[in-house]
Protein backbone atom coordinates (compact mmCIF):
# COMPACT_ATOMS: atom_id res chain seq x y z
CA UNK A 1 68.09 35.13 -8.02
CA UNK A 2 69.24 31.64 -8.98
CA UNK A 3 69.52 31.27 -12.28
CA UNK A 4 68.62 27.86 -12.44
CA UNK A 5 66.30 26.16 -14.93
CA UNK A 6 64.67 23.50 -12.98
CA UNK A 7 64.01 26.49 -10.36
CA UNK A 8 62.76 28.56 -13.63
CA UNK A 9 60.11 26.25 -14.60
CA UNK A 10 58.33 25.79 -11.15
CA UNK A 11 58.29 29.23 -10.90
CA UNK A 12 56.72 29.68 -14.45
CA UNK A 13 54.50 26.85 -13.90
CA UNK A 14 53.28 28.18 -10.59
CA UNK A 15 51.98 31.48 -12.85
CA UNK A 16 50.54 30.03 -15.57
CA UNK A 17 47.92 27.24 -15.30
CA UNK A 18 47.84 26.60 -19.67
CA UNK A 19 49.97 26.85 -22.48
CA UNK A 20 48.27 29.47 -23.81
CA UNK A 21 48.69 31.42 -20.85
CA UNK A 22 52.13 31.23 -21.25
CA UNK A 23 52.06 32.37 -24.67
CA UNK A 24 49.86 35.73 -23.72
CA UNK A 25 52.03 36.53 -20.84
CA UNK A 26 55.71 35.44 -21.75
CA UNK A 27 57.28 38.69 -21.76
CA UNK A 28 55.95 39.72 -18.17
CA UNK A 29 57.08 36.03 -17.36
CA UNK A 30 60.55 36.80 -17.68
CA UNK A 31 60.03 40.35 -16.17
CA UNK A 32 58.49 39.29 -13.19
CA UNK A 33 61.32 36.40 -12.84
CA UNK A 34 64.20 39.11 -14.01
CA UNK A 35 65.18 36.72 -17.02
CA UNK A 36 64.93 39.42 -19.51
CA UNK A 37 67.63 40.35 -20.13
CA UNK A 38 68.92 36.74 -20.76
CA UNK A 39 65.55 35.82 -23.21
CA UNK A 40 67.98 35.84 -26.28
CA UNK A 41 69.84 32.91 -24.49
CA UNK A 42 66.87 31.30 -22.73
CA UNK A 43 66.62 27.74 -23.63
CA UNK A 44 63.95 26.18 -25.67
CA UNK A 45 61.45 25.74 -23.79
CA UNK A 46 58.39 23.31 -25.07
CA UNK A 47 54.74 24.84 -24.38
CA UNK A 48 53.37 21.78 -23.83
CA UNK A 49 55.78 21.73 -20.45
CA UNK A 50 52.97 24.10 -18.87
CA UNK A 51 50.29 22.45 -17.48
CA UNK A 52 48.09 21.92 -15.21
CA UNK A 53 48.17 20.12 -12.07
CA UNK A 54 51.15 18.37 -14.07
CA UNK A 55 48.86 16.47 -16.56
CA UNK A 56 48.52 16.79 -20.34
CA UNK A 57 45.76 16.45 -22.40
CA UNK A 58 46.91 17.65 -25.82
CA UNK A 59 43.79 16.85 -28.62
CA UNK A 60 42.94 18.23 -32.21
CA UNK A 61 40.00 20.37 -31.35
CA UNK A 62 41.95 22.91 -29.59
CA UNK A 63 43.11 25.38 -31.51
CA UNK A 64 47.01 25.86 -30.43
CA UNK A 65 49.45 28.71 -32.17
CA UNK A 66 51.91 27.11 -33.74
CA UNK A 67 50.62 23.43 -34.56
CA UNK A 68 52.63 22.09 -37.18
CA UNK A 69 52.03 18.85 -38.98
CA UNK A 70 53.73 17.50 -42.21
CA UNK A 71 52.16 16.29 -45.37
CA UNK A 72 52.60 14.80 -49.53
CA UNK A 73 51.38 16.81 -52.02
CA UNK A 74 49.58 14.93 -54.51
CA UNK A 75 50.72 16.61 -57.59
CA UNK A 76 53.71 16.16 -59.38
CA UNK A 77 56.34 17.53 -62.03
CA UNK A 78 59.15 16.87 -64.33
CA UNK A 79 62.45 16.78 -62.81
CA UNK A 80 64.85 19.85 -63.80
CA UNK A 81 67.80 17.51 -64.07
CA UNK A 82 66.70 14.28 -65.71
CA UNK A 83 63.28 14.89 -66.98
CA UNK A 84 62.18 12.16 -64.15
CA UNK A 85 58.74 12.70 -63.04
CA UNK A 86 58.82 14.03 -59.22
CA UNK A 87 55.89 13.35 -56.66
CA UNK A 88 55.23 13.30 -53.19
CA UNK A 89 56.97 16.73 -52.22
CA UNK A 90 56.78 17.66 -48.65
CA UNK A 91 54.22 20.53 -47.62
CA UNK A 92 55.11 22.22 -43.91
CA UNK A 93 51.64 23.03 -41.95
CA UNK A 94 50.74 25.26 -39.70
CA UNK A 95 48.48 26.98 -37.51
CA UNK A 96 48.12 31.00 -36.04
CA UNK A 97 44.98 31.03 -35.04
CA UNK A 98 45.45 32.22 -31.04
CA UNK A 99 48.82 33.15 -31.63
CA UNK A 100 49.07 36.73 -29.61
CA UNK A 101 50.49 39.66 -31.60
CA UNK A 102 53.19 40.29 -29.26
CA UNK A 103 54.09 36.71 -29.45
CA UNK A 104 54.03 35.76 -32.98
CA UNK A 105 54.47 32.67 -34.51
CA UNK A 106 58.14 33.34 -35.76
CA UNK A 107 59.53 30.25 -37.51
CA UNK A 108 58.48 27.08 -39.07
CA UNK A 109 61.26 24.95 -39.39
CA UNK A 110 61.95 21.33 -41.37
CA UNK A 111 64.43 18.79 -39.87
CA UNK A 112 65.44 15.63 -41.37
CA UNK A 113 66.35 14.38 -37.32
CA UNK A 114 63.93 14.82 -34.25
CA UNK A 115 64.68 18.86 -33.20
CA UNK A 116 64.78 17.42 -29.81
CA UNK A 117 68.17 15.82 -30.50
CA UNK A 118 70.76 16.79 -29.28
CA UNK A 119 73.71 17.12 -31.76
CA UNK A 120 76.24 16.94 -29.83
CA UNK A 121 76.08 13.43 -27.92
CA UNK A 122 73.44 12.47 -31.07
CA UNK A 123 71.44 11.41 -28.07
CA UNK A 124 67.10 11.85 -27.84
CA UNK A 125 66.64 14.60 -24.75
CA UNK A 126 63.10 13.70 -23.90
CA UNK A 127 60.84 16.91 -23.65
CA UNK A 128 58.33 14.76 -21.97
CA UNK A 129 57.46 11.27 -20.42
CA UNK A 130 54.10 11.06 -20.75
CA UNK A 131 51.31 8.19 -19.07
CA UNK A 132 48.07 6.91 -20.52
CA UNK A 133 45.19 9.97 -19.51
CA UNK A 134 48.36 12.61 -19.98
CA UNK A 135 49.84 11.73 -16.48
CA UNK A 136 52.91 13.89 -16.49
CA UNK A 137 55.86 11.07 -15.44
CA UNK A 138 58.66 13.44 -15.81
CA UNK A 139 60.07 17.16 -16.21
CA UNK A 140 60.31 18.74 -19.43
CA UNK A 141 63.32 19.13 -20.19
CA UNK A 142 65.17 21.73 -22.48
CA UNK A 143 67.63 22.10 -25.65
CA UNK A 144 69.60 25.55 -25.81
CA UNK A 145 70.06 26.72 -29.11
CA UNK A 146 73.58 25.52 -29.57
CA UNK A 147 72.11 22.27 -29.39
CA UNK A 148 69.50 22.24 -31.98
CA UNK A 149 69.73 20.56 -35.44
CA UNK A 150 70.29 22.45 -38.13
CA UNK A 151 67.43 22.43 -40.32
CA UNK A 152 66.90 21.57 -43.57
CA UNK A 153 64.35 24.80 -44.20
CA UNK A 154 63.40 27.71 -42.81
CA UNK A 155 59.82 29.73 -43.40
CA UNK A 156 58.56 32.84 -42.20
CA UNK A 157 55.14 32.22 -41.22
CA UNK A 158 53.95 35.69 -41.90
CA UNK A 159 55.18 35.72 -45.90
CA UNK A 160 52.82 32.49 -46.41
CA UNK A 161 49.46 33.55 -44.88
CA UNK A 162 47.61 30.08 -46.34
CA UNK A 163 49.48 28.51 -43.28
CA UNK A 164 51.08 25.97 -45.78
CA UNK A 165 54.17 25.65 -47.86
CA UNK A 166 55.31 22.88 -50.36
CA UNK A 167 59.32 22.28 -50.42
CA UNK A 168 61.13 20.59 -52.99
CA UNK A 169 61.92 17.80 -50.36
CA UNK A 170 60.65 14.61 -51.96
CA UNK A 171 59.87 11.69 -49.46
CA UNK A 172 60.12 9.51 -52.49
CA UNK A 173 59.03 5.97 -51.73
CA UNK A 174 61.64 4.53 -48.71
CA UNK A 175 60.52 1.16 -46.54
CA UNK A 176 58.40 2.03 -43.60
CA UNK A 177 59.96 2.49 -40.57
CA UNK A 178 59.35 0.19 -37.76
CA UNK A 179 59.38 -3.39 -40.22
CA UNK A 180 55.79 -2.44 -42.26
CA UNK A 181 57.18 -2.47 -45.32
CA UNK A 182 54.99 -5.03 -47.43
CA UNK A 183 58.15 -6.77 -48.45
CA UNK A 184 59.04 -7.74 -44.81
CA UNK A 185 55.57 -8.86 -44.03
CA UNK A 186 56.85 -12.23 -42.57
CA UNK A 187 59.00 -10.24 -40.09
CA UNK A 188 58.96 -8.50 -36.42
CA UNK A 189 56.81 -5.39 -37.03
CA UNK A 190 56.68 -3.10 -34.49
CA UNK A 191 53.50 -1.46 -32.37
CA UNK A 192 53.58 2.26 -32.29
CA UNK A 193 53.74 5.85 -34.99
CA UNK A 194 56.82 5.72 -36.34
CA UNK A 195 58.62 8.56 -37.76
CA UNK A 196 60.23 8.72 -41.67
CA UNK A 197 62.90 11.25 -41.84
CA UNK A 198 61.59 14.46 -41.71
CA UNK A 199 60.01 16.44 -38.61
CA UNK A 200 58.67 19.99 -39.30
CA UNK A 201 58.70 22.16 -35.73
CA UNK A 202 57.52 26.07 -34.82
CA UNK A 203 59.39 28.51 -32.61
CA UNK A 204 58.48 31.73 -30.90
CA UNK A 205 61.31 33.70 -29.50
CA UNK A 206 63.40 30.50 -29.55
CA UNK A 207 60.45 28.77 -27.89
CA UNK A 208 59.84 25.25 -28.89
CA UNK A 209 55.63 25.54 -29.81
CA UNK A 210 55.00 22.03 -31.14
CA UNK A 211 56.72 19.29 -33.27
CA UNK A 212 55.87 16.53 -35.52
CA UNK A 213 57.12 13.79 -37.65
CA UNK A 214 56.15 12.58 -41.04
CA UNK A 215 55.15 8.95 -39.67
CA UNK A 216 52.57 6.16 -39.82
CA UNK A 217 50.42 4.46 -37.36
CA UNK A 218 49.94 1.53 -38.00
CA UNK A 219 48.79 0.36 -34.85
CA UNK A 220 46.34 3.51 -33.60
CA UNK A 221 43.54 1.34 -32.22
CA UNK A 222 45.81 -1.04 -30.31
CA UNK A 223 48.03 1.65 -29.36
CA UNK A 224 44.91 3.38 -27.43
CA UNK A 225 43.52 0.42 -26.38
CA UNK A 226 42.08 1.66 -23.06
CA UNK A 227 41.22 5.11 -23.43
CA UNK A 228 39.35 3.42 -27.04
CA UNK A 229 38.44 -0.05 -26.22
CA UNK A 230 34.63 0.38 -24.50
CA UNK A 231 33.81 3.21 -27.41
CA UNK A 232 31.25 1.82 -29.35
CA UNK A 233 32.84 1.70 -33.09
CA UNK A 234 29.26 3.90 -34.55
CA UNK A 235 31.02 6.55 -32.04
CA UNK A 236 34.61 6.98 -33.34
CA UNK A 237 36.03 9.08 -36.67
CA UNK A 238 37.42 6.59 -38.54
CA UNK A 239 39.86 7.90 -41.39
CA UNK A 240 38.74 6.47 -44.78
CA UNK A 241 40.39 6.59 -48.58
CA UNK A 242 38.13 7.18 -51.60
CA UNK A 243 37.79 4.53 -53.90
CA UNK A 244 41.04 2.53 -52.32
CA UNK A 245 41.88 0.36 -55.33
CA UNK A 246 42.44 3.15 -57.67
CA UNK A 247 46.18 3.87 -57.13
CA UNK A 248 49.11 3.75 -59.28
CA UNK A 249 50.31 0.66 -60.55
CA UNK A 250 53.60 0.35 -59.45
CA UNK A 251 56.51 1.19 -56.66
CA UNK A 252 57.21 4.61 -58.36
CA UNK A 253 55.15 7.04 -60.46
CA UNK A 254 55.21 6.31 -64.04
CA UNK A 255 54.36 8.59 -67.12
CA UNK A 256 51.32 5.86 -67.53
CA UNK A 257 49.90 6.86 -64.54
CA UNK A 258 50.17 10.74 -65.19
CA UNK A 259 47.75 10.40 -68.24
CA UNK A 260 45.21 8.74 -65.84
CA UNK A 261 44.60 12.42 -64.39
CA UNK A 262 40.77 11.84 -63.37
CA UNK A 263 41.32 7.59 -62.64
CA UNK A 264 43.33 7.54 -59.69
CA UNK A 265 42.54 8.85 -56.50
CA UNK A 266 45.64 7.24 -54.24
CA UNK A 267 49.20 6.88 -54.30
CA UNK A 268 49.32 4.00 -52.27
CA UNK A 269 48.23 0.74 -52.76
CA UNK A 270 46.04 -1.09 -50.11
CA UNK A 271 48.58 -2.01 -47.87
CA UNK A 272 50.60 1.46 -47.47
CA UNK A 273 46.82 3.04 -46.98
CA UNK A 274 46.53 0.73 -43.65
CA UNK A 275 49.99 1.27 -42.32
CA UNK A 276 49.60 4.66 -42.62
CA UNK A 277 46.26 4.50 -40.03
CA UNK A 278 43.43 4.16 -42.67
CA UNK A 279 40.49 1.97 -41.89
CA UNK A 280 37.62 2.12 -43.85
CA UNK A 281 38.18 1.25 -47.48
CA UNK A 282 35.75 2.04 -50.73
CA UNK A 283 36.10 -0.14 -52.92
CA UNK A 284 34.03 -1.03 -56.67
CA UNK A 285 33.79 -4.14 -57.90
CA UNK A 286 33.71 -4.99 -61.97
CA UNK A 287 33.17 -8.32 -62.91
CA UNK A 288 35.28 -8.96 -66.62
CA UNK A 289 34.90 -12.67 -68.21
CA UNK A 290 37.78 -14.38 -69.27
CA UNK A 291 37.72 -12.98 -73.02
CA UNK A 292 37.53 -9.30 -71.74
CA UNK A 293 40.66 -9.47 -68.87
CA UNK A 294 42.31 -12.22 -71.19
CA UNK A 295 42.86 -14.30 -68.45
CA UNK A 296 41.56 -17.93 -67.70
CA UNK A 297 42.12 -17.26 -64.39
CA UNK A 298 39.21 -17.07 -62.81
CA UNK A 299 39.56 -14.84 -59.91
CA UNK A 300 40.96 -12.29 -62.01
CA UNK A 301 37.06 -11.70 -63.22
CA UNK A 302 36.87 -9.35 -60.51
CA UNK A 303 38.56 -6.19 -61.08
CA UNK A 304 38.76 -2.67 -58.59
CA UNK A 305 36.71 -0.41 -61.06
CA UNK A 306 36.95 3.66 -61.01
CA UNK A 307 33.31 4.13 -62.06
CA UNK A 308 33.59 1.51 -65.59
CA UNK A 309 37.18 1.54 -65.98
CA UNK A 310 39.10 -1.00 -64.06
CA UNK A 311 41.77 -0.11 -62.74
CA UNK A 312 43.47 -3.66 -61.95
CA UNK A 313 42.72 -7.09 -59.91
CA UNK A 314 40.80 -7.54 -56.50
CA UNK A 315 42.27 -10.43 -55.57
CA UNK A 316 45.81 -8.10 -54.46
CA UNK A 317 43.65 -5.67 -52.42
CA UNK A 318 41.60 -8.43 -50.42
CA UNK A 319 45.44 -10.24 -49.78
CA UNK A 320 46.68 -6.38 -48.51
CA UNK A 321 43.94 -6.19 -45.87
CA UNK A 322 44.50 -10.06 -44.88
CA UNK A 323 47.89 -9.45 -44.48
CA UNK A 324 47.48 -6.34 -42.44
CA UNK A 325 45.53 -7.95 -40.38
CA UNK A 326 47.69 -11.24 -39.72
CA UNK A 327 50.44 -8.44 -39.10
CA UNK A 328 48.44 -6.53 -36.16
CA UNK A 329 46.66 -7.83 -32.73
CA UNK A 330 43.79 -4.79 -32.81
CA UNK A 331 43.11 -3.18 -35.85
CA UNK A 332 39.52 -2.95 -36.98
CA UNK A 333 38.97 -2.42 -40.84
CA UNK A 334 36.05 -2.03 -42.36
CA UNK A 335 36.18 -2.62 -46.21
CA UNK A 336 32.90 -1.60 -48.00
CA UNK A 337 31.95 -2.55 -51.37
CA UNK A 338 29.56 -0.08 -52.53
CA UNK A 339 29.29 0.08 -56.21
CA UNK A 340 29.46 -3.01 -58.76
CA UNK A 341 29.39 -0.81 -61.82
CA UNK A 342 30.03 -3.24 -64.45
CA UNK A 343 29.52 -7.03 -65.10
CA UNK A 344 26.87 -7.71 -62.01
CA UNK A 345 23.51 -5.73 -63.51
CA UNK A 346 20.71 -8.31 -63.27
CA UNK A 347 23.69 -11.25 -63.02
CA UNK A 348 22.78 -12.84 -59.26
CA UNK A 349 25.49 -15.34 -60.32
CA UNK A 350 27.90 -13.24 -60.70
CA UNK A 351 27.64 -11.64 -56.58
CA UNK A 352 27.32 -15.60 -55.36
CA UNK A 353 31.02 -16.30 -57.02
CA UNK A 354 32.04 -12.75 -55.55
CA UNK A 355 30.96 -13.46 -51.88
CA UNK A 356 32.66 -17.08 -52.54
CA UNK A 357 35.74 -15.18 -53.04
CA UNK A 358 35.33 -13.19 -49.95
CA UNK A 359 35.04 -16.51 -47.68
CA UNK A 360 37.91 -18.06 -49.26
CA UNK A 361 40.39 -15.32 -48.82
CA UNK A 362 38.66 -13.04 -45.97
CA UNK A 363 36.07 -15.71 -44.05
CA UNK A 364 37.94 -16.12 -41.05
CA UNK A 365 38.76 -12.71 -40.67
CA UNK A 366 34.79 -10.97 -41.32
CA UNK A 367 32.66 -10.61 -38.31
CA UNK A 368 29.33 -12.34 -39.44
CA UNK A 369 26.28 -10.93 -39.90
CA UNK A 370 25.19 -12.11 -36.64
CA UNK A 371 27.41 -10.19 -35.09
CA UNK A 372 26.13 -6.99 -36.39
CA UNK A 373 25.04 -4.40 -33.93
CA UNK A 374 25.09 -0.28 -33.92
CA UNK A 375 26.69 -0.39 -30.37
CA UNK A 376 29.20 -3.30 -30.45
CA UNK A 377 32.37 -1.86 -28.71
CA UNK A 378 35.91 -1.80 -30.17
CA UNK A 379 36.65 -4.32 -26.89
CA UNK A 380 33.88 -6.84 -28.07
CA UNK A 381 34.99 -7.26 -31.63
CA UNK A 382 38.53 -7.63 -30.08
CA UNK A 383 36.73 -10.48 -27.54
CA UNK A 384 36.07 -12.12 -30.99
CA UNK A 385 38.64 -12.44 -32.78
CA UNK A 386 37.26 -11.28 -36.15
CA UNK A 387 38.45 -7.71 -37.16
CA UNK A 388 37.12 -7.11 -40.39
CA UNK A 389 33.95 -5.42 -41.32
CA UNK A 390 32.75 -6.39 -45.39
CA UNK A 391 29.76 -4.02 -46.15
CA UNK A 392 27.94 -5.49 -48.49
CA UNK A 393 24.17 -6.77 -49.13
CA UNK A 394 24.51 -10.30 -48.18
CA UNK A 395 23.03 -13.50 -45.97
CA UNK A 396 26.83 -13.63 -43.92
CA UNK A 397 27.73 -10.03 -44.07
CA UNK A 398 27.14 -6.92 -42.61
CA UNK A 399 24.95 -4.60 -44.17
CA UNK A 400 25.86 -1.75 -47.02
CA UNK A 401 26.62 1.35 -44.98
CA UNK A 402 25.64 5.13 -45.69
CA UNK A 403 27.91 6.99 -47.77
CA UNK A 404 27.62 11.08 -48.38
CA UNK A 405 28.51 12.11 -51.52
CA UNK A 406 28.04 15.84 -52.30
CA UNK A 407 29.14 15.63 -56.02
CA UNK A 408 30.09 18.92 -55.77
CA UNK A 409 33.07 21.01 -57.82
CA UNK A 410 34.50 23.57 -55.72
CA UNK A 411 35.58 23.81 -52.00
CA UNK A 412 32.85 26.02 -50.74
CA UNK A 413 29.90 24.13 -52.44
CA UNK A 414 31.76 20.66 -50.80
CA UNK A 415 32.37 22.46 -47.21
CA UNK A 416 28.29 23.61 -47.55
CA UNK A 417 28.10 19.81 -48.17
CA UNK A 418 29.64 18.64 -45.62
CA UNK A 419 28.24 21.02 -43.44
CA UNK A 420 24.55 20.04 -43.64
CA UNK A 421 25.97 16.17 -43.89
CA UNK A 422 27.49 16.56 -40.61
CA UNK A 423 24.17 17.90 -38.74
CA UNK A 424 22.31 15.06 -40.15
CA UNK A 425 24.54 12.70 -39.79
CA UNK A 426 23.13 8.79 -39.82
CA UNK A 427 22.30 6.07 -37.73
CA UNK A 428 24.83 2.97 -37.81
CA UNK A 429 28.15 3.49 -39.72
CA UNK A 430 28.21 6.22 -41.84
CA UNK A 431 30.79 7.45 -44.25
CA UNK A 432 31.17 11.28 -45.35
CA UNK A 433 33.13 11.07 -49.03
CA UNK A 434 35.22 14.25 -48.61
CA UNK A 435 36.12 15.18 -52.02
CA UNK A 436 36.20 16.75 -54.66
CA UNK A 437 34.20 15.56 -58.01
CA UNK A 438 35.21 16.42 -62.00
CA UNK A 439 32.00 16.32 -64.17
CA UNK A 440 31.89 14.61 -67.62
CA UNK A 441 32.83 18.14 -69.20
CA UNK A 442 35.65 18.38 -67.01
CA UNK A 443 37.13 15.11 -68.09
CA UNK A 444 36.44 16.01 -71.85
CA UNK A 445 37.51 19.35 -71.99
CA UNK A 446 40.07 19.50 -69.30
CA UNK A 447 43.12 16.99 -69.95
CA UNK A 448 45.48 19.10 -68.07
CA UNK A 449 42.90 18.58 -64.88
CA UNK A 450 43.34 15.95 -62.64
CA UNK A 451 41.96 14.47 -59.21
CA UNK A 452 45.40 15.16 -58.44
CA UNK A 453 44.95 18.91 -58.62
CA UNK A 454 41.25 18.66 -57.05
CA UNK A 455 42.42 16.86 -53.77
CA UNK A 456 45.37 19.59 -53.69
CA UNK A 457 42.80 22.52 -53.77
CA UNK A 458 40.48 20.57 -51.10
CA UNK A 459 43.01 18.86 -49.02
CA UNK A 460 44.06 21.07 -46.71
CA UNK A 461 40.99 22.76 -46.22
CA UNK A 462 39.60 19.24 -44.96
CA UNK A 463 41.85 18.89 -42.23
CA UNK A 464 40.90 22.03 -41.30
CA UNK A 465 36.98 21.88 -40.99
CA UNK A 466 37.07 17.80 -38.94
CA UNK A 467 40.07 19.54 -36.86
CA UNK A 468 37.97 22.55 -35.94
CA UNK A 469 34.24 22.11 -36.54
CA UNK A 470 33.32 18.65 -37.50
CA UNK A 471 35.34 16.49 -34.76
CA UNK A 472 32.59 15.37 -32.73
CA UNK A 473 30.10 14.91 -35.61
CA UNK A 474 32.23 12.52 -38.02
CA UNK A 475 31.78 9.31 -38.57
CA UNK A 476 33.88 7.65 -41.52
CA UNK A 477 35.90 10.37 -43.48
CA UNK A 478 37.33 9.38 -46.90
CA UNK A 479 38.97 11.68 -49.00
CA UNK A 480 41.60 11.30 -52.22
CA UNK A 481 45.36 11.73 -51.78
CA UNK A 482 45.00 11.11 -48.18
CA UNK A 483 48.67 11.92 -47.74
CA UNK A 484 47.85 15.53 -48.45
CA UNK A 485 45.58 16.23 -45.51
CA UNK A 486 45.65 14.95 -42.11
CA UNK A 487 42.80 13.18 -41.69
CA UNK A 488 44.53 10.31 -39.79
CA UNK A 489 46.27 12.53 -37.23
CA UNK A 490 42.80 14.51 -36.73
CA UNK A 491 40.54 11.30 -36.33
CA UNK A 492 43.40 9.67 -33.67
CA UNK A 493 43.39 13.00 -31.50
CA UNK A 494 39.43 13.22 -31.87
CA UNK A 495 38.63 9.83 -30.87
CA UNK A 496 40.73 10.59 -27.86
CA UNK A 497 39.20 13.87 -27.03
CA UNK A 498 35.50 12.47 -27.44
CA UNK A 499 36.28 9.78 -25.02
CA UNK A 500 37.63 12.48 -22.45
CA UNK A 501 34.65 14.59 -23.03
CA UNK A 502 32.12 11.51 -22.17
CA UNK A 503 34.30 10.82 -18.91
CA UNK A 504 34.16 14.42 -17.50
CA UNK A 505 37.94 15.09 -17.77
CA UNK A 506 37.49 17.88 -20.40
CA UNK A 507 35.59 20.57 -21.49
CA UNK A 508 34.56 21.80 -25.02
């Protein structure tokens, strides 16, 4: 027989109609082809080669052995060699779930280059070319072993059976790839994920399962412009932060913002929580006259609270998502302001100079209330040039949306939550707030507690439940520490799949 892999692949693609398939029936594969004896020098081969009728259609709901994704933890530590305070450690993610147990998932691996790079000519080998609707456009193509990167880390799946584990790779805080950074705001930014240094891939008997980067995505809505653009916005997941002003101060974590354990709930200002793909903000408003803020300046008065402590000035936040949206051609955010929780009781005044605010920084970008309707399409707020939602009771604005809020204290009593918030779900836009919530005797008697902690032990439990179970029920989806799940990554894949589900090109 002719050893040769292009003649390989047709033959394995002519027995197997889905990845999974493959998987179940990989040893017989190379039986039947009399390739077993060479399996130990088989080339990588990516699962997502083996398709169907030569499309792909790869979306979050399906549950695929070895899915990996990459995330930040949100909890920190002293350095062991300056006493610096170190954050944002990379966790590797995985999934087993349909992995067969004479194909195990074998290896989860951590690359600070894309594993489909070959090392020797440093030059991308494309494992796929693929169309809008998962058109295949090319064969896949493979990297032997020689070729591989080495990797940075190696885990045995089986040792960790959480399906998680947190390195001591720090991603630190670099410029975002692809010109986002807020400093080169002025400059070429370009459309499209892009990657940060560090891709996390899993490996079955030197099968290539799945990779990922560590990116953002800036551009999601645009990007999927016509598989997305006649989805009515009610009808998408749209990924969401929990109160979005309260993040740390600065560039880098400071000892400052380690005492404010059960303040913050981001660690990324406005800005770096819309490049990454987020587009609903929460945001509270606290109104502070000039002897309380001691400022003259009268804008400061407003401040992004945390329940009655503010946290620091609106005016930077409402300049973030004006920015953002200067900077991009089809993004859609919708910026809610939910709670006034000091300053505004009984004070009309006081929401007149607020919305007066809003106009002069935001008016040209807010669709008016007039333009308010449960079934305007992603296309028709494009047609009008105004991409920002403001949720809040007004004459000019849209009105305050629905959130969920379970205040509950432990994962089970939030997924319960969630659970009976997802079969009720809401009419218009709706927002389930996916977190977890300290009590008063928590903050008192806990100092060594944090939100930090609470969004670790939640996190990746949430990605879990809108990957798996809540994908076609979600509406808006804001959790804490954002970087620790992925929420973004699940919303982008479930938009997709919901839109291929209402066209008849896939099945649940």
């Amino acid at each position: 027989m002719k050893n040769d892999t292009a003649t390989v692949l047709i033959k394995i693609k002519k027995l197997f109609q889905w990845p999974r398939d493959f998987a179940r029936h990989l040893n017989k594969c190379l039986r039947l082809l009399d390739l077993w004896p060479m399996a130990p020098r088989f080339p990588i081969l990516p699962m997502s080669c083996f398709v169907p009728n030569g499309s792909l259609l790869k979306v979050s709901g399906e549950s695929e052995c070895g899915h990996v994704f990459l995330t930040l933890s949100s909890l920190w530590h002293l350095s062991t060699h300056d006493r610096g305070l170190v954050d944002r450690e990379i966790e590797l993610n995985w999934e087993t779930t349909g992995c067969e147990e004479e194909l195990p998932l074998e290896w989860v691996e951590l690359f600070n280059t894309d594993p489909h790079t070959n090392t020797h000519s440093d030059r991308p080998v494309p494992l796929l070319l693929v169309k809008p609707r998962g058109q295949l456009s090319s064969l896949c193509s493979q990297l032997s072993l020689s070729d591989r990167p080495v990797p940075l880390l190696l885990v045995k799946p089986s040792d960790y059976p959480g399906g998680f584990y947190k390195t001591n790779f720090s991603l630190g805080r670099p410029p975002y790839p692809g010109g986002w950074s807020k400093e080169a705001a002025a400059g070429v930014k370009e459309e499209g994920s892009h990657c940060f240094p560090y891709w996390i891939a899993s490996f079955t008997n030197s099968i290539l399962l799945h990779s990922d980067c560590l990116k953002i995505r800036p551009t999601w809505m645009g990007d999927n412009r016509q598989q997305l653009g006649s989805a009515p916005l009610v009808s998408l997941f749209i990924p969401g932060t929990h109160n979005s002003g309260s993040h740390q101060r600065g560039a880098t974590l400071t000892r400052r913002d380690t005492l404010a354990g059960y303040l913050l709930t981001q660690d990324t200002d406005v800005w770096g929580q819309l490049v990454h793909g987020i587009r609903y903000l929460d945001l509270r408003v606290g109104y502070y006259p000039p002897s309380a803020n001691k400022t003259r300046n009268q804008n400061h008065r407003f401040w992004v609270n945390h329940d009655l402590i503010p946290v620091g000035p609106l005016i930077p936040a409402l300049r973030d998502v004006k920015r953002f949206l200067i900077s991009t051609k089809r993004e859609i955010v919708i910026m809610d302001l939910h709670r006034f929780p000091v300053g505004f009781y009984r004070r009309p005044g006081r929401h007149r100079r607020l919305l007066t605010l809003l106009k002069k920084e935001l008016g040209s970008f807010a669709l008016p209330a007039s333009a308010y309707d449960t079934d305007i399409t992603l296309e028709q707020i494009w047609s009008k040039n105004r991409r920002l939602i403001i949720a809040y009771e007004s004459t000019w604005l849209w009105p305050p949306l629905k959130q969920l809020w379970g205040d509950e204290q432990t994962v089970d009593g939030l997924q319960e939550y969630l659970s009976r918030a997802m079969d009720a779900g809401g009419t218009g836009l709706w927002a389930a707030m996916a977190e977890l919530t300290p009590t008063p005797l928590d903050i008192m008697f806990k100092p060594s507690g944090s939100l930090r902690h609470m969004a670790d032990s939640v996190n990746r439990n949430i990605t879990a439940w809108f990957r798996h179970r809540w994908w076609q029920h979600a509406n808006i989806v804001a959790t804490d520490y954002f970087l620790g799940n992925g929420i973004i990554d699940v919303a982008v894949s479930a938009n997709l799949r919901r839109v291929a589900l209402k066209d008849g090109d896939l099945h649940t």
